[in-house]
C-alpha atoms as a PDB file:
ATOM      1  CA  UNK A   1      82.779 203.194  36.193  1.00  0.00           C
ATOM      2  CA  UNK A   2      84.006 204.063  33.069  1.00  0.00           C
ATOM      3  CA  UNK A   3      85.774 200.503  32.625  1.00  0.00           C
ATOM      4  CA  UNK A   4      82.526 199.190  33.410  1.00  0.00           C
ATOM      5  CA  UNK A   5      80.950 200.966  30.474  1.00  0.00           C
ATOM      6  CA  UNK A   6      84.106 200.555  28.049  1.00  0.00           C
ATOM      7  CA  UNK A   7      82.917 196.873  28.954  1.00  0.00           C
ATOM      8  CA  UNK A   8      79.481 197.276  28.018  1.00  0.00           C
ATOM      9  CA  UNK A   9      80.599 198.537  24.591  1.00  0.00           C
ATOM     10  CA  UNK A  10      83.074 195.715  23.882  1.00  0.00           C
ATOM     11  CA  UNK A  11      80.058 193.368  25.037  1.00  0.00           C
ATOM     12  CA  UNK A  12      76.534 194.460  23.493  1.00  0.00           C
ATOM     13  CA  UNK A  13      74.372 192.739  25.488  1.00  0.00           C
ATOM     14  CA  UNK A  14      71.613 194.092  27.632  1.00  0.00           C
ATOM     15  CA  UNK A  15      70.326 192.892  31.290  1.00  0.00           C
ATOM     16  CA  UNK A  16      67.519 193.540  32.856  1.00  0.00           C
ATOM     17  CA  UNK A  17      66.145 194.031  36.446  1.00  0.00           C
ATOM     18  CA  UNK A  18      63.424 194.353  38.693  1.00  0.00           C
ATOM     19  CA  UNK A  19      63.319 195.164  42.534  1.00  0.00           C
ATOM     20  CA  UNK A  20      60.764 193.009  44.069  1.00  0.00           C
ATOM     21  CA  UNK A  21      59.072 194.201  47.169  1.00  0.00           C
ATOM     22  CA  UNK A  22      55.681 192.192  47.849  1.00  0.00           C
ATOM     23  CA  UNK A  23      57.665 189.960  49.783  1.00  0.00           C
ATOM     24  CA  UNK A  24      60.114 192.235  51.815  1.00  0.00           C
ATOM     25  CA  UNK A  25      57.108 194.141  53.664  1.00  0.00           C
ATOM     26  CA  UNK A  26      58.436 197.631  52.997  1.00  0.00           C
ATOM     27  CA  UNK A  27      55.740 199.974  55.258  1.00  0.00           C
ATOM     28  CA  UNK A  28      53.041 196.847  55.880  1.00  0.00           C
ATOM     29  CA  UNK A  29      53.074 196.216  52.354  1.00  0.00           C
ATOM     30  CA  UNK A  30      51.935 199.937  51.428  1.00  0.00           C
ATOM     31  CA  UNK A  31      55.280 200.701  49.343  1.00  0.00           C
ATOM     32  CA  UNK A  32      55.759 198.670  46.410  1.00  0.00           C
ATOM     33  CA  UNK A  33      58.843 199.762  44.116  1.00  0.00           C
ATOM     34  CA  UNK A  34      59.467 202.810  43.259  1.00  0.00           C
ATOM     35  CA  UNK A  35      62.326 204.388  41.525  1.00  0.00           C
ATOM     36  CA  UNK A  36      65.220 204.034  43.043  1.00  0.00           C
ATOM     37  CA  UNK A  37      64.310 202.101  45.943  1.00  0.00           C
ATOM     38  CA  UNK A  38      67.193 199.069  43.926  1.00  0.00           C
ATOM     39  CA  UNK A  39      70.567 201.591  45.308  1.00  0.00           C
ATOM     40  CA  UNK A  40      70.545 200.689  48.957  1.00  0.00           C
ATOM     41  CA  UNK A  41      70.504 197.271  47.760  1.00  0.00           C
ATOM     42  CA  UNK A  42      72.711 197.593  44.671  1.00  0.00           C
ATOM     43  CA  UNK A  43      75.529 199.212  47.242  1.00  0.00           C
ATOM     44  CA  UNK A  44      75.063 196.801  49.472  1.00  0.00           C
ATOM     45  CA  UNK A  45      73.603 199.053  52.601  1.00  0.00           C
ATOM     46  CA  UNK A  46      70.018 198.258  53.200  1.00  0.00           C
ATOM     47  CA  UNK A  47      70.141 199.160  56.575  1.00  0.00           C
ATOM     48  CA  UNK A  48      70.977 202.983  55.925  1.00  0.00           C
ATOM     49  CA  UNK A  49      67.503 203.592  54.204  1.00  0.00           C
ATOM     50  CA  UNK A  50      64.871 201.660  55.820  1.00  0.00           C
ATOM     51  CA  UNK A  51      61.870 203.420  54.955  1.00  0.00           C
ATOM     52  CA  UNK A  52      62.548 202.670  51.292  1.00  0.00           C
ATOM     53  CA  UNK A  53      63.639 199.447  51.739  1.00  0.00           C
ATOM     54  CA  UNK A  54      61.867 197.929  55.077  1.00  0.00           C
ATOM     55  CA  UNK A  55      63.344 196.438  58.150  1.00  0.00           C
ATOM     56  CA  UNK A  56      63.051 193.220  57.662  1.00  0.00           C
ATOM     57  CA  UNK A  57      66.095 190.322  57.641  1.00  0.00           C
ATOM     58  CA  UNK A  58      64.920 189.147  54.186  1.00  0.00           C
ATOM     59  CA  UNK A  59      66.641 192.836  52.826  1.00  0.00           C
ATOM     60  CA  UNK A  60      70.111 191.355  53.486  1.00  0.00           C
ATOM     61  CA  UNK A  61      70.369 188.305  51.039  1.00  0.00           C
ATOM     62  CA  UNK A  62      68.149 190.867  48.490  1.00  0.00           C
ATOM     63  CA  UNK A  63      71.292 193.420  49.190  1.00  0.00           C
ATOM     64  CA  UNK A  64      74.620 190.717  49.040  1.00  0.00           C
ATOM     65  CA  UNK A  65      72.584 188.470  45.883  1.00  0.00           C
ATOM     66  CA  UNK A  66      72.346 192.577  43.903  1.00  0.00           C
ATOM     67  CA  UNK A  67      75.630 194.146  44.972  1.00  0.00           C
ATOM     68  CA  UNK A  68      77.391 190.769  44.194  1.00  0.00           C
ATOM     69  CA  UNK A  69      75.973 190.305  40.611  1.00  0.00           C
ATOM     70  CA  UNK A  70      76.797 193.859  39.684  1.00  0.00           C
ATOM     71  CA  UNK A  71      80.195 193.906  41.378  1.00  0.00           C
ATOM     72  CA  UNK A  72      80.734 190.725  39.240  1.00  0.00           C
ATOM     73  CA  UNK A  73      79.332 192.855  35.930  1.00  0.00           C
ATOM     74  CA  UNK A  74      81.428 195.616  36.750  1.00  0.00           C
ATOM     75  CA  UNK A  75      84.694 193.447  36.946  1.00  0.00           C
ATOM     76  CA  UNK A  76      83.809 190.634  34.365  1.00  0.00           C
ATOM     77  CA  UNK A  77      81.357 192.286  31.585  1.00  0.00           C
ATOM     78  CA  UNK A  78      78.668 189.144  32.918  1.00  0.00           C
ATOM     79  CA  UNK A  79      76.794 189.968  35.856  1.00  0.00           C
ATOM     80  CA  UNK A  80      76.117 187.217  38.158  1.00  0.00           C
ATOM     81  CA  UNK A  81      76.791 185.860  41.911  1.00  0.00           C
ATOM     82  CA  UNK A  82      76.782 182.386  43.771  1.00  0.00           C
ATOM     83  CA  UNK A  83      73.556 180.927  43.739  1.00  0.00           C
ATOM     84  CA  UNK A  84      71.446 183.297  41.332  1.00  0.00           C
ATOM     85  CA  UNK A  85      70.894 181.709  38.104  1.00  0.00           C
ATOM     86  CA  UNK A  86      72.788 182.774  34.623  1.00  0.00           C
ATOM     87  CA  UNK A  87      71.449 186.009  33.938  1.00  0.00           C
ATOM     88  CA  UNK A  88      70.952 185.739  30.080  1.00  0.00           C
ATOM     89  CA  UNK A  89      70.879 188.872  27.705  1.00  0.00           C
ATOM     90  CA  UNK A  90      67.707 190.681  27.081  1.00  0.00           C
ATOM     91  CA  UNK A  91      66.216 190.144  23.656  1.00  0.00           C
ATOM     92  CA  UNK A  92      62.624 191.433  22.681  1.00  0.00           C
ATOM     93  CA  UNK A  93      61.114 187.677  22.342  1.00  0.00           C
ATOM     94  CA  UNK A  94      62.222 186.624  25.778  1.00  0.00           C
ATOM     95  CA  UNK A  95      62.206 189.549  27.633  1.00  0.00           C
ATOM     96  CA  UNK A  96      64.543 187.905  30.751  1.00  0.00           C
ATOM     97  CA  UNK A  97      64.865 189.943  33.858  1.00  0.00           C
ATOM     98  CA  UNK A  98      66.037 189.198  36.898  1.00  0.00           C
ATOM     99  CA  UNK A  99      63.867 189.413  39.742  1.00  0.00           C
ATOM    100  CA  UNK A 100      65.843 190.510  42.954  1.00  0.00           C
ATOM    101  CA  UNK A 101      63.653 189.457  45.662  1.00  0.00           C
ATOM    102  CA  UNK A 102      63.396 186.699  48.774  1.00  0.00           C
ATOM    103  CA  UNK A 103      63.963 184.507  46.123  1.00  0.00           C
ATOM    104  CA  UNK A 104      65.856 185.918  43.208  1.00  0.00           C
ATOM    105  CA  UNK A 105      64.765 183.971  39.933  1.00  0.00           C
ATOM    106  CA  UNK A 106      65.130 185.151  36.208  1.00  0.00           C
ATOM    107  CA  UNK A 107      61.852 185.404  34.650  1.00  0.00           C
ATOM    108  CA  UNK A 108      60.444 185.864  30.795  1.00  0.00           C
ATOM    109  CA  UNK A 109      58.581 188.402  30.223  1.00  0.00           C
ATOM    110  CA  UNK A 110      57.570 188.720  34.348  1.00  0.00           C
ATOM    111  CA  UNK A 111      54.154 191.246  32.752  1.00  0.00           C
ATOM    112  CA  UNK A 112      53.476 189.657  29.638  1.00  0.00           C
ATOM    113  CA  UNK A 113      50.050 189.615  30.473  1.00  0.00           C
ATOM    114  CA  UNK A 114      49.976 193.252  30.770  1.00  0.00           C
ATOM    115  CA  UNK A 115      52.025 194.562  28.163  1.00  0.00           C
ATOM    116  CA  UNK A 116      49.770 192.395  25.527  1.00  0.00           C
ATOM    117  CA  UNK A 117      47.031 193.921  27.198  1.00  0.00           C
ATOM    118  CA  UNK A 118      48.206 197.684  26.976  1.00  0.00           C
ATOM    119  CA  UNK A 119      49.204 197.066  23.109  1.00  0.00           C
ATOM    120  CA  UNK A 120      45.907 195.568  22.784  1.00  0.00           C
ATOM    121  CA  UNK A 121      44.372 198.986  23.732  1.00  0.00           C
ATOM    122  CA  UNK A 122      46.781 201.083  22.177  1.00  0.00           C
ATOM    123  CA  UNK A 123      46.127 198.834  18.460  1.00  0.00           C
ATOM    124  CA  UNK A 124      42.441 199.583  19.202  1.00  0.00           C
ATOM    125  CA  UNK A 125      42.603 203.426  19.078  1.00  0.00           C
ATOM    126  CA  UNK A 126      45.402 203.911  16.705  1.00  0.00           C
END
């Protein structure tokens, strides 16, 4: 761990992530994501926690696409795995994140709509 975060120094850049759960049926679609529901699939053992992270098959490739990209971060400074797409820095005018899910896709600014809409509210009463 703490080459990992020696790495992380030498490197500067940021990533971001988000567990998505609409699709993987976690308690008939009751449980959304909550935190840390990502470690059974950032380790790699969905199977030990099911009623965080559901039953279904779809948890597997969710489990080997996040343990595989931060495996590679942890060796390599650049997270990523086979198939994912590049997994670009965060920076506050994009605002990529990757979105871990049946289909794993990196997305800009995945609640735009409702972060303008919060500051919106916020400007109003300041």
């Amino acid at each position: 761990m703490q080459r990992a975060l020696e790495r992380l120094d030498r490197v500067g850049e940021e990533r971001l992530r988000r567990v998505g759960h609409a699709q993987l049926e976690v308690r008939g679609g009751k449980l959304r994501t909550m935190h840390s529901m990502e470690l059974p699939f950032l380790f790699n053992h969905p199977d030990d926690v099911t009623f965080m992270v559901g039953d279904g098959r779809d948890r597997y490739g969710v489990a080997e696409a996040m343990s595989t990209a931060f495996m590679t971060f942890a060796r390599t400074g650049k997270p990523g795995a086979p198939g994912l797409p590049e997994w670009t820095a965060y920076d506050p005018a994009r605002r990529a994140t990757m979105v871990f899910n049946v289909e794993t896709r990196l997305v800009n600014d995945p609640h735009g709509d409702e972060r303008r809409a919060l500051e919106a509210l916020r400007n109003r009463h300041a």
